[in-house]
C-alpha atoms as a PDB file:
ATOM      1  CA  UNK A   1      -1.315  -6.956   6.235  1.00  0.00           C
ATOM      2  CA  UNK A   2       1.764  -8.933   7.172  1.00  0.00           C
ATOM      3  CA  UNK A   3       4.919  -8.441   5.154  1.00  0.00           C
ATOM      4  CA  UNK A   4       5.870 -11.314   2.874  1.00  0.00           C
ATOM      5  CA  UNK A   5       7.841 -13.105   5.332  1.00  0.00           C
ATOM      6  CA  UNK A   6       5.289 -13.889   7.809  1.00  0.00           C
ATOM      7  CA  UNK A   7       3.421 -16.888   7.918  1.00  0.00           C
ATOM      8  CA  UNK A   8      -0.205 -16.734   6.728  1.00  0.00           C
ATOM      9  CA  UNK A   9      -3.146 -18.483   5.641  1.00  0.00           C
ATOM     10  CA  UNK A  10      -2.662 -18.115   1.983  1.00  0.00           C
ATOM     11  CA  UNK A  11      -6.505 -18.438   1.353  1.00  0.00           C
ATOM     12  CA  UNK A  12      -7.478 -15.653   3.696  1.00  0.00           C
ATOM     13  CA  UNK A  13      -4.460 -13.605   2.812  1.00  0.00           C
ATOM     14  CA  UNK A  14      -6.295 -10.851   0.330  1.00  0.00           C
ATOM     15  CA  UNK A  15     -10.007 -10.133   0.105  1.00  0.00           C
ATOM     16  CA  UNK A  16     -11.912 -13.065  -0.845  1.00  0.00           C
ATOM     17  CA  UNK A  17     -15.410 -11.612  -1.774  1.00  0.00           C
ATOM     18  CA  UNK A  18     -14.902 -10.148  -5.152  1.00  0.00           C
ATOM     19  CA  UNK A  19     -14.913  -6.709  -6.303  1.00  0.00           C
ATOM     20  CA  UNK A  20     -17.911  -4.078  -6.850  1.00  0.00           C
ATOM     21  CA  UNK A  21     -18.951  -3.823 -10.153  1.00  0.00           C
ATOM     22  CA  UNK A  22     -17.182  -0.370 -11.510  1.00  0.00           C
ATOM     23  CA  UNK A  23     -16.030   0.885 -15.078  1.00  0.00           C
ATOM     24  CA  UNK A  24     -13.371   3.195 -15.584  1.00  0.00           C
ATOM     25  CA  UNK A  25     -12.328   5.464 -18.836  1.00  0.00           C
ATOM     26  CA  UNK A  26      -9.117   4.509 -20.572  1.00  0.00           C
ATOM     27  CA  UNK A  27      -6.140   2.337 -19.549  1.00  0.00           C
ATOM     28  CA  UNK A  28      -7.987   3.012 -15.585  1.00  0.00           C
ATOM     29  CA  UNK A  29      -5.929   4.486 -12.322  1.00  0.00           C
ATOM     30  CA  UNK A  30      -5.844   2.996  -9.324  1.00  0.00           C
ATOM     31  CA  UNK A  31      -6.689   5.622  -6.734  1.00  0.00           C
ATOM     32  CA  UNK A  32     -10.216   5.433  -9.130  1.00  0.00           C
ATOM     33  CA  UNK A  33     -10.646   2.137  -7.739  1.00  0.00           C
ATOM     34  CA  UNK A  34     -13.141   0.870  -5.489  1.00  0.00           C
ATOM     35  CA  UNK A  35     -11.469  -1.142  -3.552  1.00  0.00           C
ATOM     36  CA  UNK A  36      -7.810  -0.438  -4.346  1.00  0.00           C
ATOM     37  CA  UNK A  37      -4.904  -2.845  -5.026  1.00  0.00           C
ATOM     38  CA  UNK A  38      -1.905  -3.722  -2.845  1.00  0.00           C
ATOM     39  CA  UNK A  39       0.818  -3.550  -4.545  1.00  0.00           C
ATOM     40  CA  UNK A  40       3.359  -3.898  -0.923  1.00  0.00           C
ATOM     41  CA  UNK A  41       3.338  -0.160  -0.196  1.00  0.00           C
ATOM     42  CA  UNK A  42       2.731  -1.122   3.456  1.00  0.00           C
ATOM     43  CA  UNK A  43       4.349  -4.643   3.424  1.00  0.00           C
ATOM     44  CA  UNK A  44       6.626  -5.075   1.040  1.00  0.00           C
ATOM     45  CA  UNK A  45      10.556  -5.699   2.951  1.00  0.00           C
ATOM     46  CA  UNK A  46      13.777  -5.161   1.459  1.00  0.00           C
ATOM     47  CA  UNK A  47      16.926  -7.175   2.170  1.00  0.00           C
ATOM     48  CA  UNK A  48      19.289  -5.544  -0.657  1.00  0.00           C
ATOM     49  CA  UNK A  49      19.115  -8.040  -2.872  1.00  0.00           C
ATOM     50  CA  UNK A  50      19.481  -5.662  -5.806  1.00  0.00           C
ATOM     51  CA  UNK A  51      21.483  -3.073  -4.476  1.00  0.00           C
ATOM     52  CA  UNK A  52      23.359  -0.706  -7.271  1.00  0.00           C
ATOM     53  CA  UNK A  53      20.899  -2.587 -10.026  1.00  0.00           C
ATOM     54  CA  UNK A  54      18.906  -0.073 -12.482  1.00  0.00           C
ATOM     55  CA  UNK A  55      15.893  -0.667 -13.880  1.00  0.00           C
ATOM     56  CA  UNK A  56      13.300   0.124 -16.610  1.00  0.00           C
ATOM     57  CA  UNK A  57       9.685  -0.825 -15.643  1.00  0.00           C
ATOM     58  CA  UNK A  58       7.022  -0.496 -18.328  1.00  0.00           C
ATOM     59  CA  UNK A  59       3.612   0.560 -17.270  1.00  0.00           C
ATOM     60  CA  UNK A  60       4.882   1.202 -13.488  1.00  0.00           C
ATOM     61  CA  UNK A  61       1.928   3.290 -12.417  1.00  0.00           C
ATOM     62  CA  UNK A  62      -0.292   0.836 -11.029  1.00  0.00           C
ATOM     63  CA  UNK A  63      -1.027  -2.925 -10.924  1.00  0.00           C
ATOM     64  CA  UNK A  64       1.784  -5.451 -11.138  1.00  0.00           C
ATOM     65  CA  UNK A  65       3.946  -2.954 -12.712  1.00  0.00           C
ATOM     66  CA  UNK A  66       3.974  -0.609  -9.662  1.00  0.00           C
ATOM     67  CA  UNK A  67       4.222  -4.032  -7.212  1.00  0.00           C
ATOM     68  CA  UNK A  68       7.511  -4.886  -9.290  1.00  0.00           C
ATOM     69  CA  UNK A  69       8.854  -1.399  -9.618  1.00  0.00           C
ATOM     70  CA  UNK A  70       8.471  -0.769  -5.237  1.00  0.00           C
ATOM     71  CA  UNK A  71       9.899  -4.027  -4.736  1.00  0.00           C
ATOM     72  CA  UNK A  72      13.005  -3.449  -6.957  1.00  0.00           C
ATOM     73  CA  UNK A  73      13.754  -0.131  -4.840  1.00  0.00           C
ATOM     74  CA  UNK A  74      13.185  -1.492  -1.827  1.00  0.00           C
ATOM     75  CA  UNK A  75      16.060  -4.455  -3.086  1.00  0.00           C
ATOM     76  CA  UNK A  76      18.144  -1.092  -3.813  1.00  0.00           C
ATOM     77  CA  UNK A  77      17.711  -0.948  -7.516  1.00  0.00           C
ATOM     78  CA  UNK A  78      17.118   2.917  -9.476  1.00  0.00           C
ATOM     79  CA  UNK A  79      14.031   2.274 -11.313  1.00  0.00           C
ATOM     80  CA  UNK A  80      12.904   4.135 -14.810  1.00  0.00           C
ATOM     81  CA  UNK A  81       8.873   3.990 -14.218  1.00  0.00           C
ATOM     82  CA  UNK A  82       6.905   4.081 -17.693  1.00  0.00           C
ATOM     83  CA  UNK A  83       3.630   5.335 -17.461  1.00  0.00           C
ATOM     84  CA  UNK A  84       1.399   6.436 -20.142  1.00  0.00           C
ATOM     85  CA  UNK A  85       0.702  10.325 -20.169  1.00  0.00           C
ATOM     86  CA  UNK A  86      -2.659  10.216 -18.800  1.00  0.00           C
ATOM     87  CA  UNK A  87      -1.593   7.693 -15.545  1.00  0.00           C
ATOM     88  CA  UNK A  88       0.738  10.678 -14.328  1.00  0.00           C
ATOM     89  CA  UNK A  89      -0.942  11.032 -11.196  1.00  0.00           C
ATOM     90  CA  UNK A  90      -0.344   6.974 -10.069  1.00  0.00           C
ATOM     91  CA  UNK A  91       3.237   7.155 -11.486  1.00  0.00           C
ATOM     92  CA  UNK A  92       3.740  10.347  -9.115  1.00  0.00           C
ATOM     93  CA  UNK A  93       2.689   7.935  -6.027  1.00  0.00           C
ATOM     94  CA  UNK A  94       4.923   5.069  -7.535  1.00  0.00           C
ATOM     95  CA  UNK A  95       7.854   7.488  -7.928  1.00  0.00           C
ATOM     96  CA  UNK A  96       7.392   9.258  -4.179  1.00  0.00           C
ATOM     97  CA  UNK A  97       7.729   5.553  -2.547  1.00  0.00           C
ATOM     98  CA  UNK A  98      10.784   4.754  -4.814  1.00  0.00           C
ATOM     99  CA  UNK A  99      12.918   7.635  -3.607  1.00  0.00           C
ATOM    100  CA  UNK A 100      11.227   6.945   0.112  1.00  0.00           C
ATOM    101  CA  UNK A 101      12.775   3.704  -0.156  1.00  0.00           C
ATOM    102  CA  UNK A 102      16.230   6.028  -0.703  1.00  0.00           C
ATOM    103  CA  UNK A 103      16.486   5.368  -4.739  1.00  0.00           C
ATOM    104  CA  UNK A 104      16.220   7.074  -7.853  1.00  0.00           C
ATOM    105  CA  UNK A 105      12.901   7.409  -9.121  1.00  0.00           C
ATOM    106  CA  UNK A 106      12.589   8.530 -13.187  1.00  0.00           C
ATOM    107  CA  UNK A 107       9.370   9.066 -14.544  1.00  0.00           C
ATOM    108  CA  UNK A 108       9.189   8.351 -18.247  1.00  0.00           C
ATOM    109  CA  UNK A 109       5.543   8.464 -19.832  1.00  0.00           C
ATOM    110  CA  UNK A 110       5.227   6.975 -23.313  1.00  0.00           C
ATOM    111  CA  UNK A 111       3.051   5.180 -25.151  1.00  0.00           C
ATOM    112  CA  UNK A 112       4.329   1.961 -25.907  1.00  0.00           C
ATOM    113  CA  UNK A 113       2.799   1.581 -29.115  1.00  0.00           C
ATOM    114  CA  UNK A 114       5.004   4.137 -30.536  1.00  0.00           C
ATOM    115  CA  UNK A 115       8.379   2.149 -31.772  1.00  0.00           C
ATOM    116  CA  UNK A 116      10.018   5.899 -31.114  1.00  0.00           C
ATOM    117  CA  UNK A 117       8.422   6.529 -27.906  1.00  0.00           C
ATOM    118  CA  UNK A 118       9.385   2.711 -27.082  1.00  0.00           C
ATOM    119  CA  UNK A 119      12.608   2.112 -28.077  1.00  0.00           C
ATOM    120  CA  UNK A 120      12.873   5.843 -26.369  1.00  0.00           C
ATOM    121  CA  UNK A 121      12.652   4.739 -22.791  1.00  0.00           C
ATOM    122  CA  UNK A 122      16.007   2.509 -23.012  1.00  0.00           C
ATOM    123  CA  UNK A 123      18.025   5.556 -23.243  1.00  0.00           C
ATOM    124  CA  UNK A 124      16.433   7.702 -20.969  1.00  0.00           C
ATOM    125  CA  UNK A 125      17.170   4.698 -18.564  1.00  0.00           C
ATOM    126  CA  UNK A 126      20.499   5.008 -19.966  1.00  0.00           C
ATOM    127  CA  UNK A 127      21.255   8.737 -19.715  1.00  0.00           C
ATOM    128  CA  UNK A 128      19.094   8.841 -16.218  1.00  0.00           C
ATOM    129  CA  UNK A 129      20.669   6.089 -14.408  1.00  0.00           C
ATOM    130  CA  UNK A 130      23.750   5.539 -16.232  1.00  0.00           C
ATOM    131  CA  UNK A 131      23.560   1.617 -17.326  1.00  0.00           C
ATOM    132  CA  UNK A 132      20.229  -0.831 -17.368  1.00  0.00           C
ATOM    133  CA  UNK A 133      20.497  -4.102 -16.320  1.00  0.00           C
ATOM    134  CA  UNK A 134      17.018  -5.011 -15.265  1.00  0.00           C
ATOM    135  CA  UNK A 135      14.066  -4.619 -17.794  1.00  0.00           C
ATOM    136  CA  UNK A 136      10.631  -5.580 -16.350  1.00  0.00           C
ATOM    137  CA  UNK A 137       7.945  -5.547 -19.486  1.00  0.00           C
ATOM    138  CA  UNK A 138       4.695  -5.368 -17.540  1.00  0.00           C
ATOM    139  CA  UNK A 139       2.856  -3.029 -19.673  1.00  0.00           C
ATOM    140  CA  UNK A 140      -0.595  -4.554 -21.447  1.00  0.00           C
ATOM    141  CA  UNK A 141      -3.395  -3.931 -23.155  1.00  0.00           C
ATOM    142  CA  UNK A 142      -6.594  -6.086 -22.705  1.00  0.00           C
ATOM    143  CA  UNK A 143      -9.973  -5.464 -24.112  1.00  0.00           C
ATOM    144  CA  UNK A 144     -12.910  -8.025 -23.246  1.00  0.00           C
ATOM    145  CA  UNK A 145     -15.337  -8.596 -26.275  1.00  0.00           C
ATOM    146  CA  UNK A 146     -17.657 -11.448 -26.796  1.00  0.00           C
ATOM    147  CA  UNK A 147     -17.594 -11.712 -30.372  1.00  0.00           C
ATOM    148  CA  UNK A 148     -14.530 -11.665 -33.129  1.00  0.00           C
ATOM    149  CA  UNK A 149     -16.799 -10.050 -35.000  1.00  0.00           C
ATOM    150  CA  UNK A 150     -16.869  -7.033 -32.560  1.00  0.00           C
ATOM    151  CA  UNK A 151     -12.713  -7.057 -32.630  1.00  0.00           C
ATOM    152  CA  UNK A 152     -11.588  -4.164 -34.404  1.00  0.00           C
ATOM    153  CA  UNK A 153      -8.286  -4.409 -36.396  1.00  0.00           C
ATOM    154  CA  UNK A 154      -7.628  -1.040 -34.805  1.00  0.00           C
ATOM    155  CA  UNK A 155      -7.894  -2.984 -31.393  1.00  0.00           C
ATOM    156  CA  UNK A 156      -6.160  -6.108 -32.583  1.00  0.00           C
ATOM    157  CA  UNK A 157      -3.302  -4.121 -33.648  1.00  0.00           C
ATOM    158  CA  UNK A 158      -2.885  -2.159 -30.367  1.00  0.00           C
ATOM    159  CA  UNK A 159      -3.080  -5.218 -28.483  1.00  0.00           C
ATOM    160  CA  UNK A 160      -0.416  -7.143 -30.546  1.00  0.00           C
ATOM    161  CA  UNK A 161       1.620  -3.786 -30.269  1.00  0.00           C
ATOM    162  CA  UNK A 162       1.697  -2.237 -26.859  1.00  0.00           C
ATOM    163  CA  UNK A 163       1.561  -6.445 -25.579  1.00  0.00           C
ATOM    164  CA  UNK A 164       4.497  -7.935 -28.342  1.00  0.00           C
ATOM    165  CA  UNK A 165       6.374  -5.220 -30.542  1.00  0.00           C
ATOM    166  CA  UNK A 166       6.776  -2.919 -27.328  1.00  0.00           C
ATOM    167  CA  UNK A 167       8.577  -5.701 -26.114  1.00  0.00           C
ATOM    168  CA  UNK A 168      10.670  -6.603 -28.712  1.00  0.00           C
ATOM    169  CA  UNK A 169      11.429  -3.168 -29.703  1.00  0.00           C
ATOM    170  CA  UNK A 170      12.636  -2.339 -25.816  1.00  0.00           C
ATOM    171  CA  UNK A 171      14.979  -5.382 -26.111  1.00  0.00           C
ATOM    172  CA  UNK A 172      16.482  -4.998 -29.139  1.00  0.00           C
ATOM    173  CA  UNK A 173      17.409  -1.229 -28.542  1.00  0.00           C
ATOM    174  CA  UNK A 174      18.844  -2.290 -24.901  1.00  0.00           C
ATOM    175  CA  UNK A 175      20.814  -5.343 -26.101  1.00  0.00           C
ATOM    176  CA  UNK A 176      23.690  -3.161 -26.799  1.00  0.00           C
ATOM    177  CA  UNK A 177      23.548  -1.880 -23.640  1.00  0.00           C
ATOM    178  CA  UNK A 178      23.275  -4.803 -21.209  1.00  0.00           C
ATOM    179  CA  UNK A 179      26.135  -6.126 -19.198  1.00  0.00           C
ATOM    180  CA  UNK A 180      26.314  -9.793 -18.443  1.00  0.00           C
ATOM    181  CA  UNK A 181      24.443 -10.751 -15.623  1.00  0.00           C
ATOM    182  CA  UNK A 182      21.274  -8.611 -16.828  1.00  0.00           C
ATOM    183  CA  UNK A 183      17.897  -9.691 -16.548  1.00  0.00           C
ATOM    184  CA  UNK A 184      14.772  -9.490 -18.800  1.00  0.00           C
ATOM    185  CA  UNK A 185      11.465 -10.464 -17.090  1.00  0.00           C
ATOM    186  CA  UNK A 186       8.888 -10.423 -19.511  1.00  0.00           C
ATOM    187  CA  UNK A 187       4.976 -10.552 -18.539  1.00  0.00           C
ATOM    188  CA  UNK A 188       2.568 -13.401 -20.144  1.00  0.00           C
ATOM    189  CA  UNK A 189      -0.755 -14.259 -18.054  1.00  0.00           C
ATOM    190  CA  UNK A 190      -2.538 -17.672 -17.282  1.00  0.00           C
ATOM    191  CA  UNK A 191      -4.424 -16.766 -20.260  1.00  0.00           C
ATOM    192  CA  UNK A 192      -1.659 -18.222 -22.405  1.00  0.00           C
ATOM    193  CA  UNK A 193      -2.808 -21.505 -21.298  1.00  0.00           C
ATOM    194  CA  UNK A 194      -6.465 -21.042 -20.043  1.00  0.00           C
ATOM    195  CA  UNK A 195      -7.457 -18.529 -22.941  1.00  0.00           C
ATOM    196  CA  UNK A 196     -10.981 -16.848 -22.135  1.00  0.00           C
ATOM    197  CA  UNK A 197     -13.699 -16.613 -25.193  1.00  0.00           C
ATOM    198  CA  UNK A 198     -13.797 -12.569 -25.044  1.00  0.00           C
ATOM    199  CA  UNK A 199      -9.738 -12.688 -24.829  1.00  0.00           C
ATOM    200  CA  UNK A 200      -8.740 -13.923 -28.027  1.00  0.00           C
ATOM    201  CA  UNK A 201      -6.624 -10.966 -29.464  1.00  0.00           C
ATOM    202  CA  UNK A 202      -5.006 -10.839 -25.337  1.00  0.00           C
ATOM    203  CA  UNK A 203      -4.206 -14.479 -25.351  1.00  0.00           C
ATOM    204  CA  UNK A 204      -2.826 -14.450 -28.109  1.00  0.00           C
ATOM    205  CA  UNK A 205      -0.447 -11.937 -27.558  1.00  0.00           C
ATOM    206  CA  UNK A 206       0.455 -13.520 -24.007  1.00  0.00           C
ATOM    207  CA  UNK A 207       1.369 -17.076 -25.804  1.00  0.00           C
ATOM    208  CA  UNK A 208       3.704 -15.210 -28.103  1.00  0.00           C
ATOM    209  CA  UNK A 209       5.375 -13.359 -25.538  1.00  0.00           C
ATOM    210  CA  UNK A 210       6.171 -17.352 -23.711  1.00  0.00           C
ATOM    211  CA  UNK A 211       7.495 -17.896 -27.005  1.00  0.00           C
ATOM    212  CA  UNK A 212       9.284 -15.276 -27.561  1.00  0.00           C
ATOM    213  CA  UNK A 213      11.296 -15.433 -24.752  1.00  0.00           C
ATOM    214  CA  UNK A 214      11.777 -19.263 -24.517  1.00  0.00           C
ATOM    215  CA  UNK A 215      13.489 -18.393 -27.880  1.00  0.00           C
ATOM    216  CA  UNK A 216      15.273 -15.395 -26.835  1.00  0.00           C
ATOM    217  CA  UNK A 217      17.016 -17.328 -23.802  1.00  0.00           C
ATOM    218  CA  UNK A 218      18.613 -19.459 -25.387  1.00  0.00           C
ATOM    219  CA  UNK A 219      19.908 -16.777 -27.808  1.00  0.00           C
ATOM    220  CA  UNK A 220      21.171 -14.554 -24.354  1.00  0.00           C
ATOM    221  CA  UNK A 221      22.512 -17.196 -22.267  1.00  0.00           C
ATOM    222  CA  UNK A 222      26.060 -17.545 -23.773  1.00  0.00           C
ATOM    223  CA  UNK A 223      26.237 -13.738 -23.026  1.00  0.00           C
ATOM    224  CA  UNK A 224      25.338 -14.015 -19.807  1.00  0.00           C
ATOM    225  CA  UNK A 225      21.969 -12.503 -20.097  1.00  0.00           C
ATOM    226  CA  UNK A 226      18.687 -14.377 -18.654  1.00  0.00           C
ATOM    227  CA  UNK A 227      15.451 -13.996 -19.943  1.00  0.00           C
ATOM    228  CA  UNK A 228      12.426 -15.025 -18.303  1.00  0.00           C
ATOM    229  CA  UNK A 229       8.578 -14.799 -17.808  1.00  0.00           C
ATOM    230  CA  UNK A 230       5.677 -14.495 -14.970  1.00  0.00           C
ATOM    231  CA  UNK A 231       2.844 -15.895 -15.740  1.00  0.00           C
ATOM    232  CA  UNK A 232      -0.094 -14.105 -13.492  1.00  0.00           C
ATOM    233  CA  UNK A 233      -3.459 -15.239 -13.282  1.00  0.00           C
ATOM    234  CA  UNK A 234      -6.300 -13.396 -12.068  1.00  0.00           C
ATOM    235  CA  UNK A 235      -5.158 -10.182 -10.486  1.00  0.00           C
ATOM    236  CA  UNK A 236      -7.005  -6.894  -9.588  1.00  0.00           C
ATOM    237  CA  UNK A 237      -5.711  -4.350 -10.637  1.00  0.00           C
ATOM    238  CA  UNK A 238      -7.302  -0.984 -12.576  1.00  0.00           C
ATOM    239  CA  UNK A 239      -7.155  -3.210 -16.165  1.00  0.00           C
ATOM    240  CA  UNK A 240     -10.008  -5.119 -14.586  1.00  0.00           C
ATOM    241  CA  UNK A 241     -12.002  -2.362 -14.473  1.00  0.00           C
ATOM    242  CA  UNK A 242     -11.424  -0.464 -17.289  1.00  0.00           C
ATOM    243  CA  UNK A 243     -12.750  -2.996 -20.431  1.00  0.00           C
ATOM    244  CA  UNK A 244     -10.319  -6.044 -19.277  1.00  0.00           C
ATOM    245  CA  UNK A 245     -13.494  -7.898 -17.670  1.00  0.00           C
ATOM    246  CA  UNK A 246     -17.106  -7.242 -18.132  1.00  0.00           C
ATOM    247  CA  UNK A 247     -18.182  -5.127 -15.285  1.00  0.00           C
ATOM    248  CA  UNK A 248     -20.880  -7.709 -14.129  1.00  0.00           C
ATOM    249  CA  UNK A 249     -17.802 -10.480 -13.845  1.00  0.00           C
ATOM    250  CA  UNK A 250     -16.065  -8.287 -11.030  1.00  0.00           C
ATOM    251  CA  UNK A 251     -18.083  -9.451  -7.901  1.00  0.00           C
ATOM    252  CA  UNK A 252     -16.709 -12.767  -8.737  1.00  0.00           C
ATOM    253  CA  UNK A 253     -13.220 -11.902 -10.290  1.00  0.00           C
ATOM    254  CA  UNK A 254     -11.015 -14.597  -8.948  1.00  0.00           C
ATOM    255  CA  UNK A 255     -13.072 -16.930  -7.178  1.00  0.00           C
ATOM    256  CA  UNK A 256     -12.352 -19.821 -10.329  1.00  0.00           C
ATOM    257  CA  UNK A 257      -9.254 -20.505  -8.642  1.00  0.00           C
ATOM    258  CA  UNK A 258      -8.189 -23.158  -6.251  1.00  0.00           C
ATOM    259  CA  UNK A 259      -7.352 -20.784  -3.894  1.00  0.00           C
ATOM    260  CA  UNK A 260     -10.932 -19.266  -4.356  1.00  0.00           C
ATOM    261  CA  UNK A 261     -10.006 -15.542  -4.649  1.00  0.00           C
ATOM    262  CA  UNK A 262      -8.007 -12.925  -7.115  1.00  0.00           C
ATOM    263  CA  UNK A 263      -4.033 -12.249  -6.496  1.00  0.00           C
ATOM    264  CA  UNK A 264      -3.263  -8.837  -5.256  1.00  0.00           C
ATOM    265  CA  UNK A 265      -0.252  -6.826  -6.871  1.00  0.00           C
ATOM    266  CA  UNK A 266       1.880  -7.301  -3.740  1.00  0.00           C
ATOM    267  CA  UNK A 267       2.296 -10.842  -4.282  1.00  0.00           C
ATOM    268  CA  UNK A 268       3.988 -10.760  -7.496  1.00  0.00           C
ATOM    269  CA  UNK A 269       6.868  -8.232  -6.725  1.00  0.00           C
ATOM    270  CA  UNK A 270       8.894 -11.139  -4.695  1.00  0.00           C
ATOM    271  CA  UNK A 271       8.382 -12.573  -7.949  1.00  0.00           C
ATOM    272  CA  UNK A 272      10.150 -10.424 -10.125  1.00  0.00           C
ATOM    273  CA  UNK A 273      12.601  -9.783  -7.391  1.00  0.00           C
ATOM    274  CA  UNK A 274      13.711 -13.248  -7.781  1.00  0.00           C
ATOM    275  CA  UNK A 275      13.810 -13.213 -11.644  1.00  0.00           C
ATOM    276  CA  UNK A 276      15.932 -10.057 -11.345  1.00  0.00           C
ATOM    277  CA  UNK A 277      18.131 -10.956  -8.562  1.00  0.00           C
ATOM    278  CA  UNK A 278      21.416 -13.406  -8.443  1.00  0.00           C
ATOM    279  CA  UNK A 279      19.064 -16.183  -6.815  1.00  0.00           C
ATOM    280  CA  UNK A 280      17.853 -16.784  -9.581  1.00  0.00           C
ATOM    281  CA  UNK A 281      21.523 -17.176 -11.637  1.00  0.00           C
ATOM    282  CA  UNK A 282      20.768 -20.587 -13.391  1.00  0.00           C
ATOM    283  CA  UNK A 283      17.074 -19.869 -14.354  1.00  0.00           C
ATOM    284  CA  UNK A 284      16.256 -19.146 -17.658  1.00  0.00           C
ATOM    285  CA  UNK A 285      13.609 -19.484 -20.373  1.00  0.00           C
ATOM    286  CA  UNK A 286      11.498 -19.725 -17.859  1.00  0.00           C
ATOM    287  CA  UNK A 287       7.809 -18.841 -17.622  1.00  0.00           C
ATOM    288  CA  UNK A 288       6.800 -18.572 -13.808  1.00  0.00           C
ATOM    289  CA  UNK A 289       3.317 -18.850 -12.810  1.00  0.00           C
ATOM    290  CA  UNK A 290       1.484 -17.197 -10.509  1.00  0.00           C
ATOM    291  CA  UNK A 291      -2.307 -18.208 -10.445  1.00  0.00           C
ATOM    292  CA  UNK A 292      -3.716 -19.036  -7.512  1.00  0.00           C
ATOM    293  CA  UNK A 293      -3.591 -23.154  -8.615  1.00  0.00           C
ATOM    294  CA  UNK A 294      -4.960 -23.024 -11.963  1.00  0.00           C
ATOM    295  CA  UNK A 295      -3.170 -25.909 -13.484  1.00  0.00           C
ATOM    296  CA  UNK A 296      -0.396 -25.001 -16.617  1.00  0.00           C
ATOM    297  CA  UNK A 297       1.047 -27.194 -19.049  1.00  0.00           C
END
């Protein structure tokens, strides 16, 4: 695969004929896959457009986490990498390209559904790296099930917690710490705006995090702080597969969009890259999408 700057077919760019059926255990790794994701190990190209920038990404192990947190180093940003405990093994791979990229790599498992354990990871970006200026809240939790009925409160409150309250508890306990000039990229989906039937507790939270942050840029900007969203629609990634779609959905995961196939990981790091860098100086309380074509308000 090309790097980002060469000129492609966009339609033909990532695989276009769906994904095996497959179920994984858990939150789901990504050397489990079959078929993995890109996330720009091979592709992605620096220019130092972050150089001297630190970072906290949340759920950096795999998916558009890890596409976000290799991009960053490659710019020349230190990056904190959140995992959850049991994802060690993917962070590990994340945290081996960071430092080949010549940056500091911190691993810092947690499970973001623990306000402790949450508002945790700010200082260990703090005493690790010696500032933060970039926070990147990609974590998320998404369960597929057809009926309400079936949603557990137990399940609705995860969601709601690991996908909103990790969020706002990792931004409240940085604010102190954030120079002007800082960056918060925040993580809502196409299903803010396209919600699917078996999504409901997801959707939900993604809508609230647009919100959210709408709100919360207009709060920052005076201090020189921008907040802002991506929007992703259908990526793969190891969510898919582990209770984020049905399993028999996979072989055509993607294929609703315009562009007729699912994103890949890689093609979403330029986009927080952008969000986090200087170019993007007068954008704020902004929600960035990134779905193939699916039309959003």
């Amino acid at each position: 695969m090309a790097d980002q700057y060469t000129f492609t077919d966009p339609t033909t760019q990532y695989r276009t004929e769906g994904f095996p059926e497959q179920q994984q255990d858990g939150t789901g790794l990504d050397e489990d896959l079959q078929v993995t994701a890109d996330h720009g190990e091979q592709t992605y190209r620096g220019t130092g457009r972050l150089t001297g920038r630190k970072a906290l990404v949340t759920g950096a192990d795999s998916g558009i986490g890890r596409a976000a947190a290799i991009a960053f180093a490659r710019e020349g940003a230190d990056v904190v990498l959140n995992h959850l405990p049991e994802e060690q093994a993917d962070a590990e791979d994340v945290a081996a390209l960071v430092e080949a990229a010549g940056q500091k790599a911190v691993l810092a498992p947690a499970d973001l559904s623990d306000e402790t354990a949450a508002r945790a990871l700010v200082h260990t970006t703090l005493d690790a790296l010696g500032g933060i200026d970039i926070i990147a809240n990609v974590a998320g939790k998404q369960v597929y099930v057809d009926d309400l009925a079936d949603v557990t409160t137990a399940q609705f409150d995860a969601t709601f917690k690991v996908n909103v309250y990790a969020m706002f508890w990792i931004i409240q306990e940085a604010l102190p710490h954030l120079p002007a000039g800082a960056t918060i990229i925040n993580t809502s989906s196409i299903q803010a705006y396209q919600p699917s039937p078996g999504l409901v507790d997801y959707a939900t939270t993604k809508a609230a995090i647009n919100t959210m942050s709408k709100a919360l840029a207009q709060q920052l900007a005076p201090k020189g702080i921008r907040v802002n969203v991506v929007a992703p629609g259908p990526f793969w990634t190891p969510l898919q597969a582990s209770g984020g779609q049905p399993t028999d959905a996979l072989p055509e995961f993607g294929s609703e969009t315009p562009m007729g196939r699912a994103g890949q990981p890689a093609e979403l790091g330029p986009v927080y890259v952008f969000l986090a860098s200087q170019e993007s100086s007068y954008v704020t309380g902004e929600t960035l999408n990134v779905n193939g074509g699916m039309p959003t308000p």
